[in-house]
C-alpha atoms as a PDB file:
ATOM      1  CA  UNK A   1      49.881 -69.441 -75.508  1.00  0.00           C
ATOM      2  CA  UNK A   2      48.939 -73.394 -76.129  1.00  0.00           C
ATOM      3  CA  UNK A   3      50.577 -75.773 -74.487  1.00  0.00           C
ATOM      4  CA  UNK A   4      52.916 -78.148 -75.741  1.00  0.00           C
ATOM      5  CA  UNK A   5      50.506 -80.902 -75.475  1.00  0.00           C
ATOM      6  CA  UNK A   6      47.994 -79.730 -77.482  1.00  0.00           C
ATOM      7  CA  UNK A   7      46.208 -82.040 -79.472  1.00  0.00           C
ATOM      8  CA  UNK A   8      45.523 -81.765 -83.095  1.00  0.00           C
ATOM      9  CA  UNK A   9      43.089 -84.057 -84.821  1.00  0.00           C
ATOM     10  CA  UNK A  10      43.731 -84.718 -88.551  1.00  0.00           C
ATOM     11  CA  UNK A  11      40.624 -84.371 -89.835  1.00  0.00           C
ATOM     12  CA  UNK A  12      40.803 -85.613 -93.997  1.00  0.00           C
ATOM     13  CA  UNK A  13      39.866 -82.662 -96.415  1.00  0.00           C
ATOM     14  CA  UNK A  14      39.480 -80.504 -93.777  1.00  0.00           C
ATOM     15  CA  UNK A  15      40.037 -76.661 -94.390  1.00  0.00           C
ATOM     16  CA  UNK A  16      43.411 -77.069 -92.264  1.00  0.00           C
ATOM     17  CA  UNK A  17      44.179 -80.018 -94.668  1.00  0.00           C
ATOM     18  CA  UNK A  18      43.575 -78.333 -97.483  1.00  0.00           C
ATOM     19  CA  UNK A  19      44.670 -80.091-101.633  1.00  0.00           C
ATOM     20  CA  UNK A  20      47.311 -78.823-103.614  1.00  0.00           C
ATOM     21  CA  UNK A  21      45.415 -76.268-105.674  1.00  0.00           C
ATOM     22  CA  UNK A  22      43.066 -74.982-102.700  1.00  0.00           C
ATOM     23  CA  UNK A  23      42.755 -71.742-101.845  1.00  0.00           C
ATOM     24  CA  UNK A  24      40.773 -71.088 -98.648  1.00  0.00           C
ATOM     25  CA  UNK A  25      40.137 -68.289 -96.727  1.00  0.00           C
ATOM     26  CA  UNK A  26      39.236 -69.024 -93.269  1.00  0.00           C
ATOM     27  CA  UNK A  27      38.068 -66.944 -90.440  1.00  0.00           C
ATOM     28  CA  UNK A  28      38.927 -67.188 -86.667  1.00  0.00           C
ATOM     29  CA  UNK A  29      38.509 -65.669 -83.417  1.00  0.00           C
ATOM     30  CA  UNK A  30      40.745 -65.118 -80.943  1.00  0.00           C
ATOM     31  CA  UNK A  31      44.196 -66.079 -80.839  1.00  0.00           C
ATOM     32  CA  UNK A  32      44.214 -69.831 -79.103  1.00  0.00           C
ATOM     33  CA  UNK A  33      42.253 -70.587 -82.563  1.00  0.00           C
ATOM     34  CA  UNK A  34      44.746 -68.485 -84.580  1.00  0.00           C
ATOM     35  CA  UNK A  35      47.560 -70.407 -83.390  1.00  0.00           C
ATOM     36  CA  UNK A  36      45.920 -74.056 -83.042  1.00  0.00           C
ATOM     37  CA  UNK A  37      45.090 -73.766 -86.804  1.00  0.00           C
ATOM     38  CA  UNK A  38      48.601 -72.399 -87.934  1.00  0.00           C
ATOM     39  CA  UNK A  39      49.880 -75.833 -85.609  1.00  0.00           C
ATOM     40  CA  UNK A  40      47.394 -78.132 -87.553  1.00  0.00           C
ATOM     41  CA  UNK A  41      47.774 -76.421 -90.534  1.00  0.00           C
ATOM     42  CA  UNK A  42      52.132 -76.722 -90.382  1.00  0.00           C
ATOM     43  CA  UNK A  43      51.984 -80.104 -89.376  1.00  0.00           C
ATOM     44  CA  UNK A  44      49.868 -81.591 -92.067  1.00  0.00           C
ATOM     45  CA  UNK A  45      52.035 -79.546 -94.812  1.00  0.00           C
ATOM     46  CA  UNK A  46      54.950 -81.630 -93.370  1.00  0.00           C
ATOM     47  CA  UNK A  47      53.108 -84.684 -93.525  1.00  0.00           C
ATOM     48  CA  UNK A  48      52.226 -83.996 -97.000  1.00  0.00           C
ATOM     49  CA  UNK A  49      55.962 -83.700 -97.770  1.00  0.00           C
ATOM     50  CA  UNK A  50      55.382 -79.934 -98.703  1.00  0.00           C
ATOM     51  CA  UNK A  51      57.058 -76.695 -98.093  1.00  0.00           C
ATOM     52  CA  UNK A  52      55.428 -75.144 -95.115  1.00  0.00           C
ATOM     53  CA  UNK A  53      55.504 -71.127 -96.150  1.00  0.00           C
ATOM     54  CA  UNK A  54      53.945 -68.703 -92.948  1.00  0.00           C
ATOM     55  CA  UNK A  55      53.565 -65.498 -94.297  1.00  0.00           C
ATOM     56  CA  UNK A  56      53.298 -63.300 -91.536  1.00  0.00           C
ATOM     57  CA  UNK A  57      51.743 -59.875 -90.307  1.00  0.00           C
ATOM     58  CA  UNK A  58      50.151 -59.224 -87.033  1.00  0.00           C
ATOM     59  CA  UNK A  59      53.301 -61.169 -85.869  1.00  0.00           C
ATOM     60  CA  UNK A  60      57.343 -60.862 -87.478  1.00  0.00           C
ATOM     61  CA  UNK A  61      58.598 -63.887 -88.502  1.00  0.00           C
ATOM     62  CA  UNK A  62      60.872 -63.838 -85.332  1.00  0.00           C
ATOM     63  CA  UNK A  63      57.880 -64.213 -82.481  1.00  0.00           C
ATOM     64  CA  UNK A  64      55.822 -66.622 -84.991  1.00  0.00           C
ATOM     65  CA  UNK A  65      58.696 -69.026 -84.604  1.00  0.00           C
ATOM     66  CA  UNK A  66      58.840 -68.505 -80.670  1.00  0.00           C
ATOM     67  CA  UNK A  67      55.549 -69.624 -80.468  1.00  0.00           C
ATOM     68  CA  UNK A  68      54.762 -72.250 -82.883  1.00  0.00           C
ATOM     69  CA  UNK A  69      58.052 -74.069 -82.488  1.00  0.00           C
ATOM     70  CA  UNK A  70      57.028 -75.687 -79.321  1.00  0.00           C
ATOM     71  CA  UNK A  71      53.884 -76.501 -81.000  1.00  0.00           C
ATOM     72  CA  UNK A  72      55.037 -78.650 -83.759  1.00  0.00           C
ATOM     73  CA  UNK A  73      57.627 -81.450 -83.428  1.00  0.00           C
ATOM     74  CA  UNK A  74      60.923 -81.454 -85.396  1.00  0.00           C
ATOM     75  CA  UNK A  75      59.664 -77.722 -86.059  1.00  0.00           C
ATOM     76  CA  UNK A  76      63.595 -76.514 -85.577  1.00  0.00           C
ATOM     77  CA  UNK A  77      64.766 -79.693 -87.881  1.00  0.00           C
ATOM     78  CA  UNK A  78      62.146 -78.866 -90.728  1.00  0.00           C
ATOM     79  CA  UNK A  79      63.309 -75.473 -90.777  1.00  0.00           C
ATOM     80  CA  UNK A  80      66.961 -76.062 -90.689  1.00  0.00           C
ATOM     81  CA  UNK A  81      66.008 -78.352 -94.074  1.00  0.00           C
ATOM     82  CA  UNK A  82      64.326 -75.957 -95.773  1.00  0.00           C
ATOM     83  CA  UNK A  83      60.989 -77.459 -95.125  1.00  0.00           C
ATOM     84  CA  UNK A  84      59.373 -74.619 -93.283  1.00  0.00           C
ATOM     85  CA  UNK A  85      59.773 -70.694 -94.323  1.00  0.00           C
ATOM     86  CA  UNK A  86      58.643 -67.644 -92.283  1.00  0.00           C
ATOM     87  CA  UNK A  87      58.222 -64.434 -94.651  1.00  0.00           C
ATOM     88  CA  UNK A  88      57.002 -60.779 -93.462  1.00  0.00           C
ATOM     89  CA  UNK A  89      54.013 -59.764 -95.433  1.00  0.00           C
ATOM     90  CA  UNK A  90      55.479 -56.335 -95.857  1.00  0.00           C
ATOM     91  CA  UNK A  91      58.675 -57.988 -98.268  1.00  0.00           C
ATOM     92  CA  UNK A  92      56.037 -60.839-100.011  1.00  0.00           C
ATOM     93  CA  UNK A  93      53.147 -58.529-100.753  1.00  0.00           C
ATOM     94  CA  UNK A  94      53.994 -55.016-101.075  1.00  0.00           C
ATOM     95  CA  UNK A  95      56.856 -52.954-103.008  1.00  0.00           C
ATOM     96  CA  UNK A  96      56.669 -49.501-101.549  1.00  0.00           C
ATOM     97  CA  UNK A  97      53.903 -49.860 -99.697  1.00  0.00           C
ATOM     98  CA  UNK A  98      51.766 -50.538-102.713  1.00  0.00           C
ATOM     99  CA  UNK A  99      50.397 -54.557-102.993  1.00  0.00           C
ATOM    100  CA  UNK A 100      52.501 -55.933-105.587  1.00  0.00           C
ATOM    101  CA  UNK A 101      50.737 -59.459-107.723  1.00  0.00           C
ATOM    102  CA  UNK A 102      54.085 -60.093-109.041  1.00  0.00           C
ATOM    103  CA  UNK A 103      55.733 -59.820-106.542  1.00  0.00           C
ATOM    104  CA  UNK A 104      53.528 -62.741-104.679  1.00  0.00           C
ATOM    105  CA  UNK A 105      53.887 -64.525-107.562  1.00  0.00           C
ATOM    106  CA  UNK A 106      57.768 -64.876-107.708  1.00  0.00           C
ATOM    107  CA  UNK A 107      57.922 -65.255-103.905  1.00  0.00           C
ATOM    108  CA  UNK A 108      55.286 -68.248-104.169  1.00  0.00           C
ATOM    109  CA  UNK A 109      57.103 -70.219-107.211  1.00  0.00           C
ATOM    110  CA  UNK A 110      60.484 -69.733-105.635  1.00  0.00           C
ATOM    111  CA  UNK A 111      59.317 -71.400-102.593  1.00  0.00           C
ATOM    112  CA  UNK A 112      58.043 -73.911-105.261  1.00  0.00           C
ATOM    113  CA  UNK A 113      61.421 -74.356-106.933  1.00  0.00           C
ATOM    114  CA  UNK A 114      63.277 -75.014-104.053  1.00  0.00           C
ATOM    115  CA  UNK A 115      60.825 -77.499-103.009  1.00  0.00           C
ATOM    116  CA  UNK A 116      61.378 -79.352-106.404  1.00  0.00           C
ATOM    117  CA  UNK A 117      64.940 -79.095-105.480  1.00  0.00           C
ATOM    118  CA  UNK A 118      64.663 -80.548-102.441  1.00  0.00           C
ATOM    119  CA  UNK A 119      62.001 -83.676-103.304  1.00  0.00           C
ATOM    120  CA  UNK A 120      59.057 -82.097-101.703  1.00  0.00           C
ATOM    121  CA  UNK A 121      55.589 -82.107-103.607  1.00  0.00           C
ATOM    122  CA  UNK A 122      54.624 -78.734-103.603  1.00  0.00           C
ATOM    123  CA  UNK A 123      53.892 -75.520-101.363  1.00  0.00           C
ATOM    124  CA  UNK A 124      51.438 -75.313 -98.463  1.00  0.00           C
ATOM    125  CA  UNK A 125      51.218 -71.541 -97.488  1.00  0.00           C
ATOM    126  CA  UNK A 126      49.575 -69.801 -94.280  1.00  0.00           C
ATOM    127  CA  UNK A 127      48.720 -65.962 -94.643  1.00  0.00           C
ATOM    128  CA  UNK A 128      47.909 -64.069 -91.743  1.00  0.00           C
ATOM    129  CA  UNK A 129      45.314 -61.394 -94.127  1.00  0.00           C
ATOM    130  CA  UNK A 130      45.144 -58.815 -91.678  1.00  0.00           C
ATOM    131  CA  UNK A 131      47.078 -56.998 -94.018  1.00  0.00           C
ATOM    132  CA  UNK A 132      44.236 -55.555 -96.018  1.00  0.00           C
ATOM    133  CA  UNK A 133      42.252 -54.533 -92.790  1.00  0.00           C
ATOM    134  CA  UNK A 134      42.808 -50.676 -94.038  1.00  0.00           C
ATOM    135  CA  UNK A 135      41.034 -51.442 -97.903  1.00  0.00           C
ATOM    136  CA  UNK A 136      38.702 -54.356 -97.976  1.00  0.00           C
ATOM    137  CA  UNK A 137      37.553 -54.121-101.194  1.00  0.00           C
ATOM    138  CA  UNK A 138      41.369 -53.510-102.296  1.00  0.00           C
ATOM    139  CA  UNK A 139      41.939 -57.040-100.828  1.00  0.00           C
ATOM    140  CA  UNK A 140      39.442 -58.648-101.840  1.00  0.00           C
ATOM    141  CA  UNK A 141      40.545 -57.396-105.427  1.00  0.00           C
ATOM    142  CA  UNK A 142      43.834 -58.840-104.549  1.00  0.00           C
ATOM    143  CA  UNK A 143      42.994 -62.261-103.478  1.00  0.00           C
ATOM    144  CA  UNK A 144      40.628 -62.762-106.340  1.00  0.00           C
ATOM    145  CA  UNK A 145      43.246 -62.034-108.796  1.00  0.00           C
ATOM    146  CA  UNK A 146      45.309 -64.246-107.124  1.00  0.00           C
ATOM    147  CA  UNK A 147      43.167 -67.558-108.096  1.00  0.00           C
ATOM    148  CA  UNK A 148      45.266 -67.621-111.413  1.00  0.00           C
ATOM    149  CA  UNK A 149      48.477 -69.343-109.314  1.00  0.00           C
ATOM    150  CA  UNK A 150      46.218 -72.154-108.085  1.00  0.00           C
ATOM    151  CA  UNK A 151      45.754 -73.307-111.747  1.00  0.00           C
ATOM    152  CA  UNK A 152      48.621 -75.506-111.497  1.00  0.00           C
ATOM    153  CA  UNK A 153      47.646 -77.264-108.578  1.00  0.00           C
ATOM    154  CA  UNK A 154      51.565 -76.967-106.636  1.00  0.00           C
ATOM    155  CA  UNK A 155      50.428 -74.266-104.125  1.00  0.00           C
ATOM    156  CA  UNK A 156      47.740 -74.994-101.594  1.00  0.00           C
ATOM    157  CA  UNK A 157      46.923 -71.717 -99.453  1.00  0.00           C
ATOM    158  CA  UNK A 158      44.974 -70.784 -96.223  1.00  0.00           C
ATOM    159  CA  UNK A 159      44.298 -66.927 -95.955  1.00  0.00           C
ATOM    160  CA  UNK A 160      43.352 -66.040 -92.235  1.00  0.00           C
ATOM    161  CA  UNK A 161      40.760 -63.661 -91.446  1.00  0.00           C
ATOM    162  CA  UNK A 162      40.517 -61.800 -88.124  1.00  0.00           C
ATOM    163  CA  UNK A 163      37.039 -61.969 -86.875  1.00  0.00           C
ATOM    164  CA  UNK A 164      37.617 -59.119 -84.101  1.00  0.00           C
ATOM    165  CA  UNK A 165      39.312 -57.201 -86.918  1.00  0.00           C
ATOM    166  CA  UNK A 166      37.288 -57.115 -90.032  1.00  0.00           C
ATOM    167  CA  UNK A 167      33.479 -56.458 -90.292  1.00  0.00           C
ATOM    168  CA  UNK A 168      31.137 -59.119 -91.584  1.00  0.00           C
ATOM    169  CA  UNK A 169      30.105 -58.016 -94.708  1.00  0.00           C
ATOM    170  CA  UNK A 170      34.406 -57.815 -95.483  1.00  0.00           C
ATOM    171  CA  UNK A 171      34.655 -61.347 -94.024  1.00  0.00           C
ATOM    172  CA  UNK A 172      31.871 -62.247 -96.391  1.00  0.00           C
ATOM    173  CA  UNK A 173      33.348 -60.470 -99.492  1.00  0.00           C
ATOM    174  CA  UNK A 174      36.355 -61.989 -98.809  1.00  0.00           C
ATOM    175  CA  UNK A 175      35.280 -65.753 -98.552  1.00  0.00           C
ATOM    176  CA  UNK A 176      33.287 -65.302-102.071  1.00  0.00           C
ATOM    177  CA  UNK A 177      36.688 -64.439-103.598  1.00  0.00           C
ATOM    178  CA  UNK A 178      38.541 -67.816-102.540  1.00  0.00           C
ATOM    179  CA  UNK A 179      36.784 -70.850-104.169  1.00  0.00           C
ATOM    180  CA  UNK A 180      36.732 -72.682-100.493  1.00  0.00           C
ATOM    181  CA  UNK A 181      35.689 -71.482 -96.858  1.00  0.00           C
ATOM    182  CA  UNK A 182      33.547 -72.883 -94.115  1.00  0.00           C
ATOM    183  CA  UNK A 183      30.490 -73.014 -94.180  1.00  0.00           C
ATOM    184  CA  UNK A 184      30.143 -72.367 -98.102  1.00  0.00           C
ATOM    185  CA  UNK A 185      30.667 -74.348-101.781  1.00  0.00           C
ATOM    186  CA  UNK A 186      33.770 -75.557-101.598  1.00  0.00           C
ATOM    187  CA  UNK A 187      35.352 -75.246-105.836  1.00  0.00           C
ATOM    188  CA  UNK A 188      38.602 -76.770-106.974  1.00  0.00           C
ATOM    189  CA  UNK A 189      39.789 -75.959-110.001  1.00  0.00           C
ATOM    190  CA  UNK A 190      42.686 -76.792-112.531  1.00  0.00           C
ATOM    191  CA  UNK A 191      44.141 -75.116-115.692  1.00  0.00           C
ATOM    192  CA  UNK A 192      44.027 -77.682-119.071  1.00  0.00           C
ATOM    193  CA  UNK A 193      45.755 -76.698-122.481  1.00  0.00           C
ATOM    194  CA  UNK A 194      45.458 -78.552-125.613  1.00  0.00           C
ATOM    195  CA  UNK A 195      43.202 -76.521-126.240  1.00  0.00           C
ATOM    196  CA  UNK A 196      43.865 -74.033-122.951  1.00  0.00           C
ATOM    197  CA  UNK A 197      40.713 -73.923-120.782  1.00  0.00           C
ATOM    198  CA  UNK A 198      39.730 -75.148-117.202  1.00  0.00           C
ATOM    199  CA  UNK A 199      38.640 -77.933-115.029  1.00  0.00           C
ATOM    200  CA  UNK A 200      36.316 -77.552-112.302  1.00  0.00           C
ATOM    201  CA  UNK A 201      34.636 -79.492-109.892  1.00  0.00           C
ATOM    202  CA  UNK A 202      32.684 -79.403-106.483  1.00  0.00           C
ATOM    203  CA  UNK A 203      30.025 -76.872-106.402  1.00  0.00           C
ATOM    204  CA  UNK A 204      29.076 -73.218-107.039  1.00  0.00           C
ATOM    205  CA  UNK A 205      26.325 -71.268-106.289  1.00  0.00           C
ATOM    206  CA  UNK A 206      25.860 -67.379-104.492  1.00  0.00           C
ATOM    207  CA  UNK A 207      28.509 -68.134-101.823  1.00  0.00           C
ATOM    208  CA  UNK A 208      31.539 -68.510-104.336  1.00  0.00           C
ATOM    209  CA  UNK A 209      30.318 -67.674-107.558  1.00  0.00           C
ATOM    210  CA  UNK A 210      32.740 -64.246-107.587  1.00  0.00           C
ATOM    211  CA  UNK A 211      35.728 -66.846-107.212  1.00  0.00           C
ATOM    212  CA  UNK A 212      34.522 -68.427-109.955  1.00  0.00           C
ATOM    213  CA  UNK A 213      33.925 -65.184-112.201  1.00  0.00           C
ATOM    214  CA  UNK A 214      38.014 -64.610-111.413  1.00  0.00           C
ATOM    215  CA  UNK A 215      38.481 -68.073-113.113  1.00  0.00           C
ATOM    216  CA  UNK A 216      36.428 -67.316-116.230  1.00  0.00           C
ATOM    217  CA  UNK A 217      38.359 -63.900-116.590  1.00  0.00           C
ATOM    218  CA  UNK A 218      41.396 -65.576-117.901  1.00  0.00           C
ATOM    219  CA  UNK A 219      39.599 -67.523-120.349  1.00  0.00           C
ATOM    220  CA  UNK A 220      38.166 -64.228-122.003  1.00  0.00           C
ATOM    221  CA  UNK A 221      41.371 -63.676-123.522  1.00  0.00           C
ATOM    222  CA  UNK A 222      42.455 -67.031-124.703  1.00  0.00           C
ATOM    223  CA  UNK A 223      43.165 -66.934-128.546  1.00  0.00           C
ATOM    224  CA  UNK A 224      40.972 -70.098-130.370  1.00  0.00           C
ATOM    225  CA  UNK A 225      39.187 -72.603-128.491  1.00  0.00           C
ATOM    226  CA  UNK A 226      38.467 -72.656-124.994  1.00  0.00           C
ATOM    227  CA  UNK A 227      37.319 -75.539-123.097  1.00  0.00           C
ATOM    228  CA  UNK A 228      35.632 -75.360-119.739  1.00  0.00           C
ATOM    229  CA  UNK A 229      35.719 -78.958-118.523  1.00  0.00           C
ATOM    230  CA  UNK A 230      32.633 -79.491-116.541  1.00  0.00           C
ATOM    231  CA  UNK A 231      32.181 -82.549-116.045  1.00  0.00           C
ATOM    232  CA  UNK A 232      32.985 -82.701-112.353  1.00  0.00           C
ATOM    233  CA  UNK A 233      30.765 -80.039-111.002  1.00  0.00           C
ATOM    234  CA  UNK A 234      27.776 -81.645-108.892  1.00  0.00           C
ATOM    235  CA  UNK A 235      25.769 -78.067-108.784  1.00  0.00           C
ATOM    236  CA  UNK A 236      25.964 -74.995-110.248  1.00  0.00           C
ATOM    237  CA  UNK A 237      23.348 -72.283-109.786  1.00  0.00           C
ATOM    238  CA  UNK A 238      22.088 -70.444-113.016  1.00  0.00           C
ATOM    239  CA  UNK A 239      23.645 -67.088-111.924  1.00  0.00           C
ATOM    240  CA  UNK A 240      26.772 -68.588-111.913  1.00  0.00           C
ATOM    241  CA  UNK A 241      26.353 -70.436-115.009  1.00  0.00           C
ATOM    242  CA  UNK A 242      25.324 -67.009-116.739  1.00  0.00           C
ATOM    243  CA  UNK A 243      29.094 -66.031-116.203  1.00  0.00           C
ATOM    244  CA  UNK A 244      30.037 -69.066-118.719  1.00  0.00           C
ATOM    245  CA  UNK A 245      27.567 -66.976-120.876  1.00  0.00           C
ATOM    246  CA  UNK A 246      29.503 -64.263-119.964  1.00  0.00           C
ATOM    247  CA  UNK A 247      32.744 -65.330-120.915  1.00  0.00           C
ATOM    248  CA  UNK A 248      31.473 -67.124-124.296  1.00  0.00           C
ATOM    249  CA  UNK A 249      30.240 -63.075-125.201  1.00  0.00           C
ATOM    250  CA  UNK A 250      34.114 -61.854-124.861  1.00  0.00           C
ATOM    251  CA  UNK A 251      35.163 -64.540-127.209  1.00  0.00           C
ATOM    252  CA  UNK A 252      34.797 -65.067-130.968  1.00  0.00           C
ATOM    253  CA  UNK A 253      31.540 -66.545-131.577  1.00  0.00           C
ATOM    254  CA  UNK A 254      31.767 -70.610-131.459  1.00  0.00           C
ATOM    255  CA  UNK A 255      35.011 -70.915-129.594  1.00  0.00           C
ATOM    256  CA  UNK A 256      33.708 -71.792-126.175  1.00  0.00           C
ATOM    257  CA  UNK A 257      32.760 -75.017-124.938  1.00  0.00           C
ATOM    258  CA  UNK A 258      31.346 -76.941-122.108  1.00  0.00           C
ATOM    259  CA  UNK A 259      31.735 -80.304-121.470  1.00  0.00           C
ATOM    260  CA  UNK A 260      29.571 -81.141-118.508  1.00  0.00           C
ATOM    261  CA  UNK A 261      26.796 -83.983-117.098  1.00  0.00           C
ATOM    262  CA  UNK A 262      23.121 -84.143-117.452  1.00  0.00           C
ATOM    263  CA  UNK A 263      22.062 -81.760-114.469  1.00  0.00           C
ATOM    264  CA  UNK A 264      24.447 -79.047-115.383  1.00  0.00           C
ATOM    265  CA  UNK A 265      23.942 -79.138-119.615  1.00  0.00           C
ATOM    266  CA  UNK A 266      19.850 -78.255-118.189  1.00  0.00           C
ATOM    267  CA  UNK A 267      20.660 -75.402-115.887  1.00  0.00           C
ATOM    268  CA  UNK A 268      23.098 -73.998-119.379  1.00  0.00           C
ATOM    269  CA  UNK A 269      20.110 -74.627-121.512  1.00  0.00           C
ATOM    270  CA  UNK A 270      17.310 -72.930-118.957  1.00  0.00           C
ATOM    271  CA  UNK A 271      19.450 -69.757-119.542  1.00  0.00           C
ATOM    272  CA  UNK A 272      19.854 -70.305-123.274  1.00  0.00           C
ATOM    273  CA  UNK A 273      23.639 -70.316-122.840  1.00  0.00           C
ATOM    274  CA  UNK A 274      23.603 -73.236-125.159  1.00  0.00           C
ATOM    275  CA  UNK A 275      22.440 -70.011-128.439  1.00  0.00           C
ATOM    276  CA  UNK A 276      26.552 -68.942-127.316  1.00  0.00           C
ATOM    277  CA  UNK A 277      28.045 -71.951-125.783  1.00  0.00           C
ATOM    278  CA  UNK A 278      28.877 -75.894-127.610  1.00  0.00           C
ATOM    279  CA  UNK A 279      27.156 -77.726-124.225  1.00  0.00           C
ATOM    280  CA  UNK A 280      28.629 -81.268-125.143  1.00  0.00           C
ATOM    281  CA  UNK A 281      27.427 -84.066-122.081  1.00  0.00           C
ATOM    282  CA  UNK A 282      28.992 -86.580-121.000  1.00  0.00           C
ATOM    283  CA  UNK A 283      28.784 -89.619-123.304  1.00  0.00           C
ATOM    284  CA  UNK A 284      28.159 -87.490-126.312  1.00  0.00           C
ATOM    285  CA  UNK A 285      31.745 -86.679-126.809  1.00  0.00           C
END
């Protein structure tokens, strides 16, 4: 176990320090790293002023606390004011033993409402993901579909992956899924209405593009226009820009629009998305 010394560096941005709307999955190796990032990862939700929620499984709630309360100072405090919540996996995720969306859902926004309650800014949550060590492709599924609840930009997640536990080409399914990980494009994202559509910006290319394609999904279904603000994104790859082609296809014709810079409006016109999609540049609107 670390010491109570240890030394975390706040590092800005970092994946440990992640924005309110971030969802990250990040693989580790061995359990000193487990546990230092869970330590840098509480402390900087409490700096942010945010609920701290550790959502546990290789671990119960009860020896998570035993060891990370020495770790973190004022950790007993925090969690006597409702600042920091350890939850089992098996009563967040699952209803009879089947992985329950919903169920996630209204865990993660009542953690949110009682951080309204209580003045703090939003919800910073740690998941231990060796849950979905049995089905891979099930979780990957899973976290995917969970993108939707980042929309809003009041949870900021880390998902840890198990290095010793889960295969490469799982860990690499698995980091495509969530718009940021080491080591890859790192996408942030927010929901806009009036009229309903999204904000992006960052990057997106091979290593994230199927965390983008869970974004676009939503739109597909969006009754009259949809927006995809664009404007943001430094680089996006033309397979990954096909899936705004994509989308546009699922709609009524004429309904879709991007609103994007110079560099990104030539990638949607290389692929003739423009014959499907209103490309409007900046400036221009």
């Amino acid at each position: 176990m670390l010491g109570e010394d240890t030394i975390v560096v706040h590092v800005a941005g970092s994946v440990l320090d992640p924005d309110l709307g971030d969802h990250v999955c990040l693989p580790f190796e061995g359990e000193r790293e487990r546990m230092t990032a869970a330590q840098a990862f509480t402390m900087n939700g409490l700096r942010r002023r945010t609920r701290v929620v550790l959502i546990t499984h290789a671990d119960s709630p009860e020896r998570t606390r035993a060891w990370l309360a020495p770790l973190v100072p004022g950790f007993a405090d925090a969690e006597h004011a409702g600042r920091i919540e350890i939850l089992a996996c098996a009563d967040t995720y699952f209803t009879g033993g089947s992985l329950d969306l919903q169920r996630v859902h209204a865990k993660l926004t009542g953690a949110h409402d009682r951080a309204r309650e209580h003045g703090q800014h939003g919800v910073y949550a740690l998941i231990d993901a060796s849950w979905g060590v049995g089905d891979a492709r099930g979780q990957a599924a899973f976290e995917a579909a969970t993108n939707e609840l980042f929309g809003e930009r009041w949870l900021a997640a880390v998902c840890q992956y198990d290095r010793r536990l889960f295969p490469r080409d799982a860990l690499d399914r698995a980091a495509s899924v969530h718009p940021i990980s080491p080591e890859q494009a790192l996408l942030r994202f927010a929901n806009t209405c009036s009229p309903p559509g999204l904000r992006v910006w960052g990057d997106i290319d091979l290593t994230n593009r199927p965390a983008f394609a869970s974004l676009l999904a939503r739109l597909e279904h969006e009754p009259g226009e949809v927006v995809v603000d664009a404007t943001g994104l430094d680089f996006i790859d033309a397979g990954s820009a096909q899936l705004l082609t994509v989308t546009a296809l699922a709609r009524p014709f004429g309904s879709t629009s991007v609103v994007c810079g110079a560099s990104v409006a030539r990638v949607l016109r290389l692929i003739r998305a423009d014959e499907v999609i209103a490309v409007r540049r900046v400036g221009d609107v």
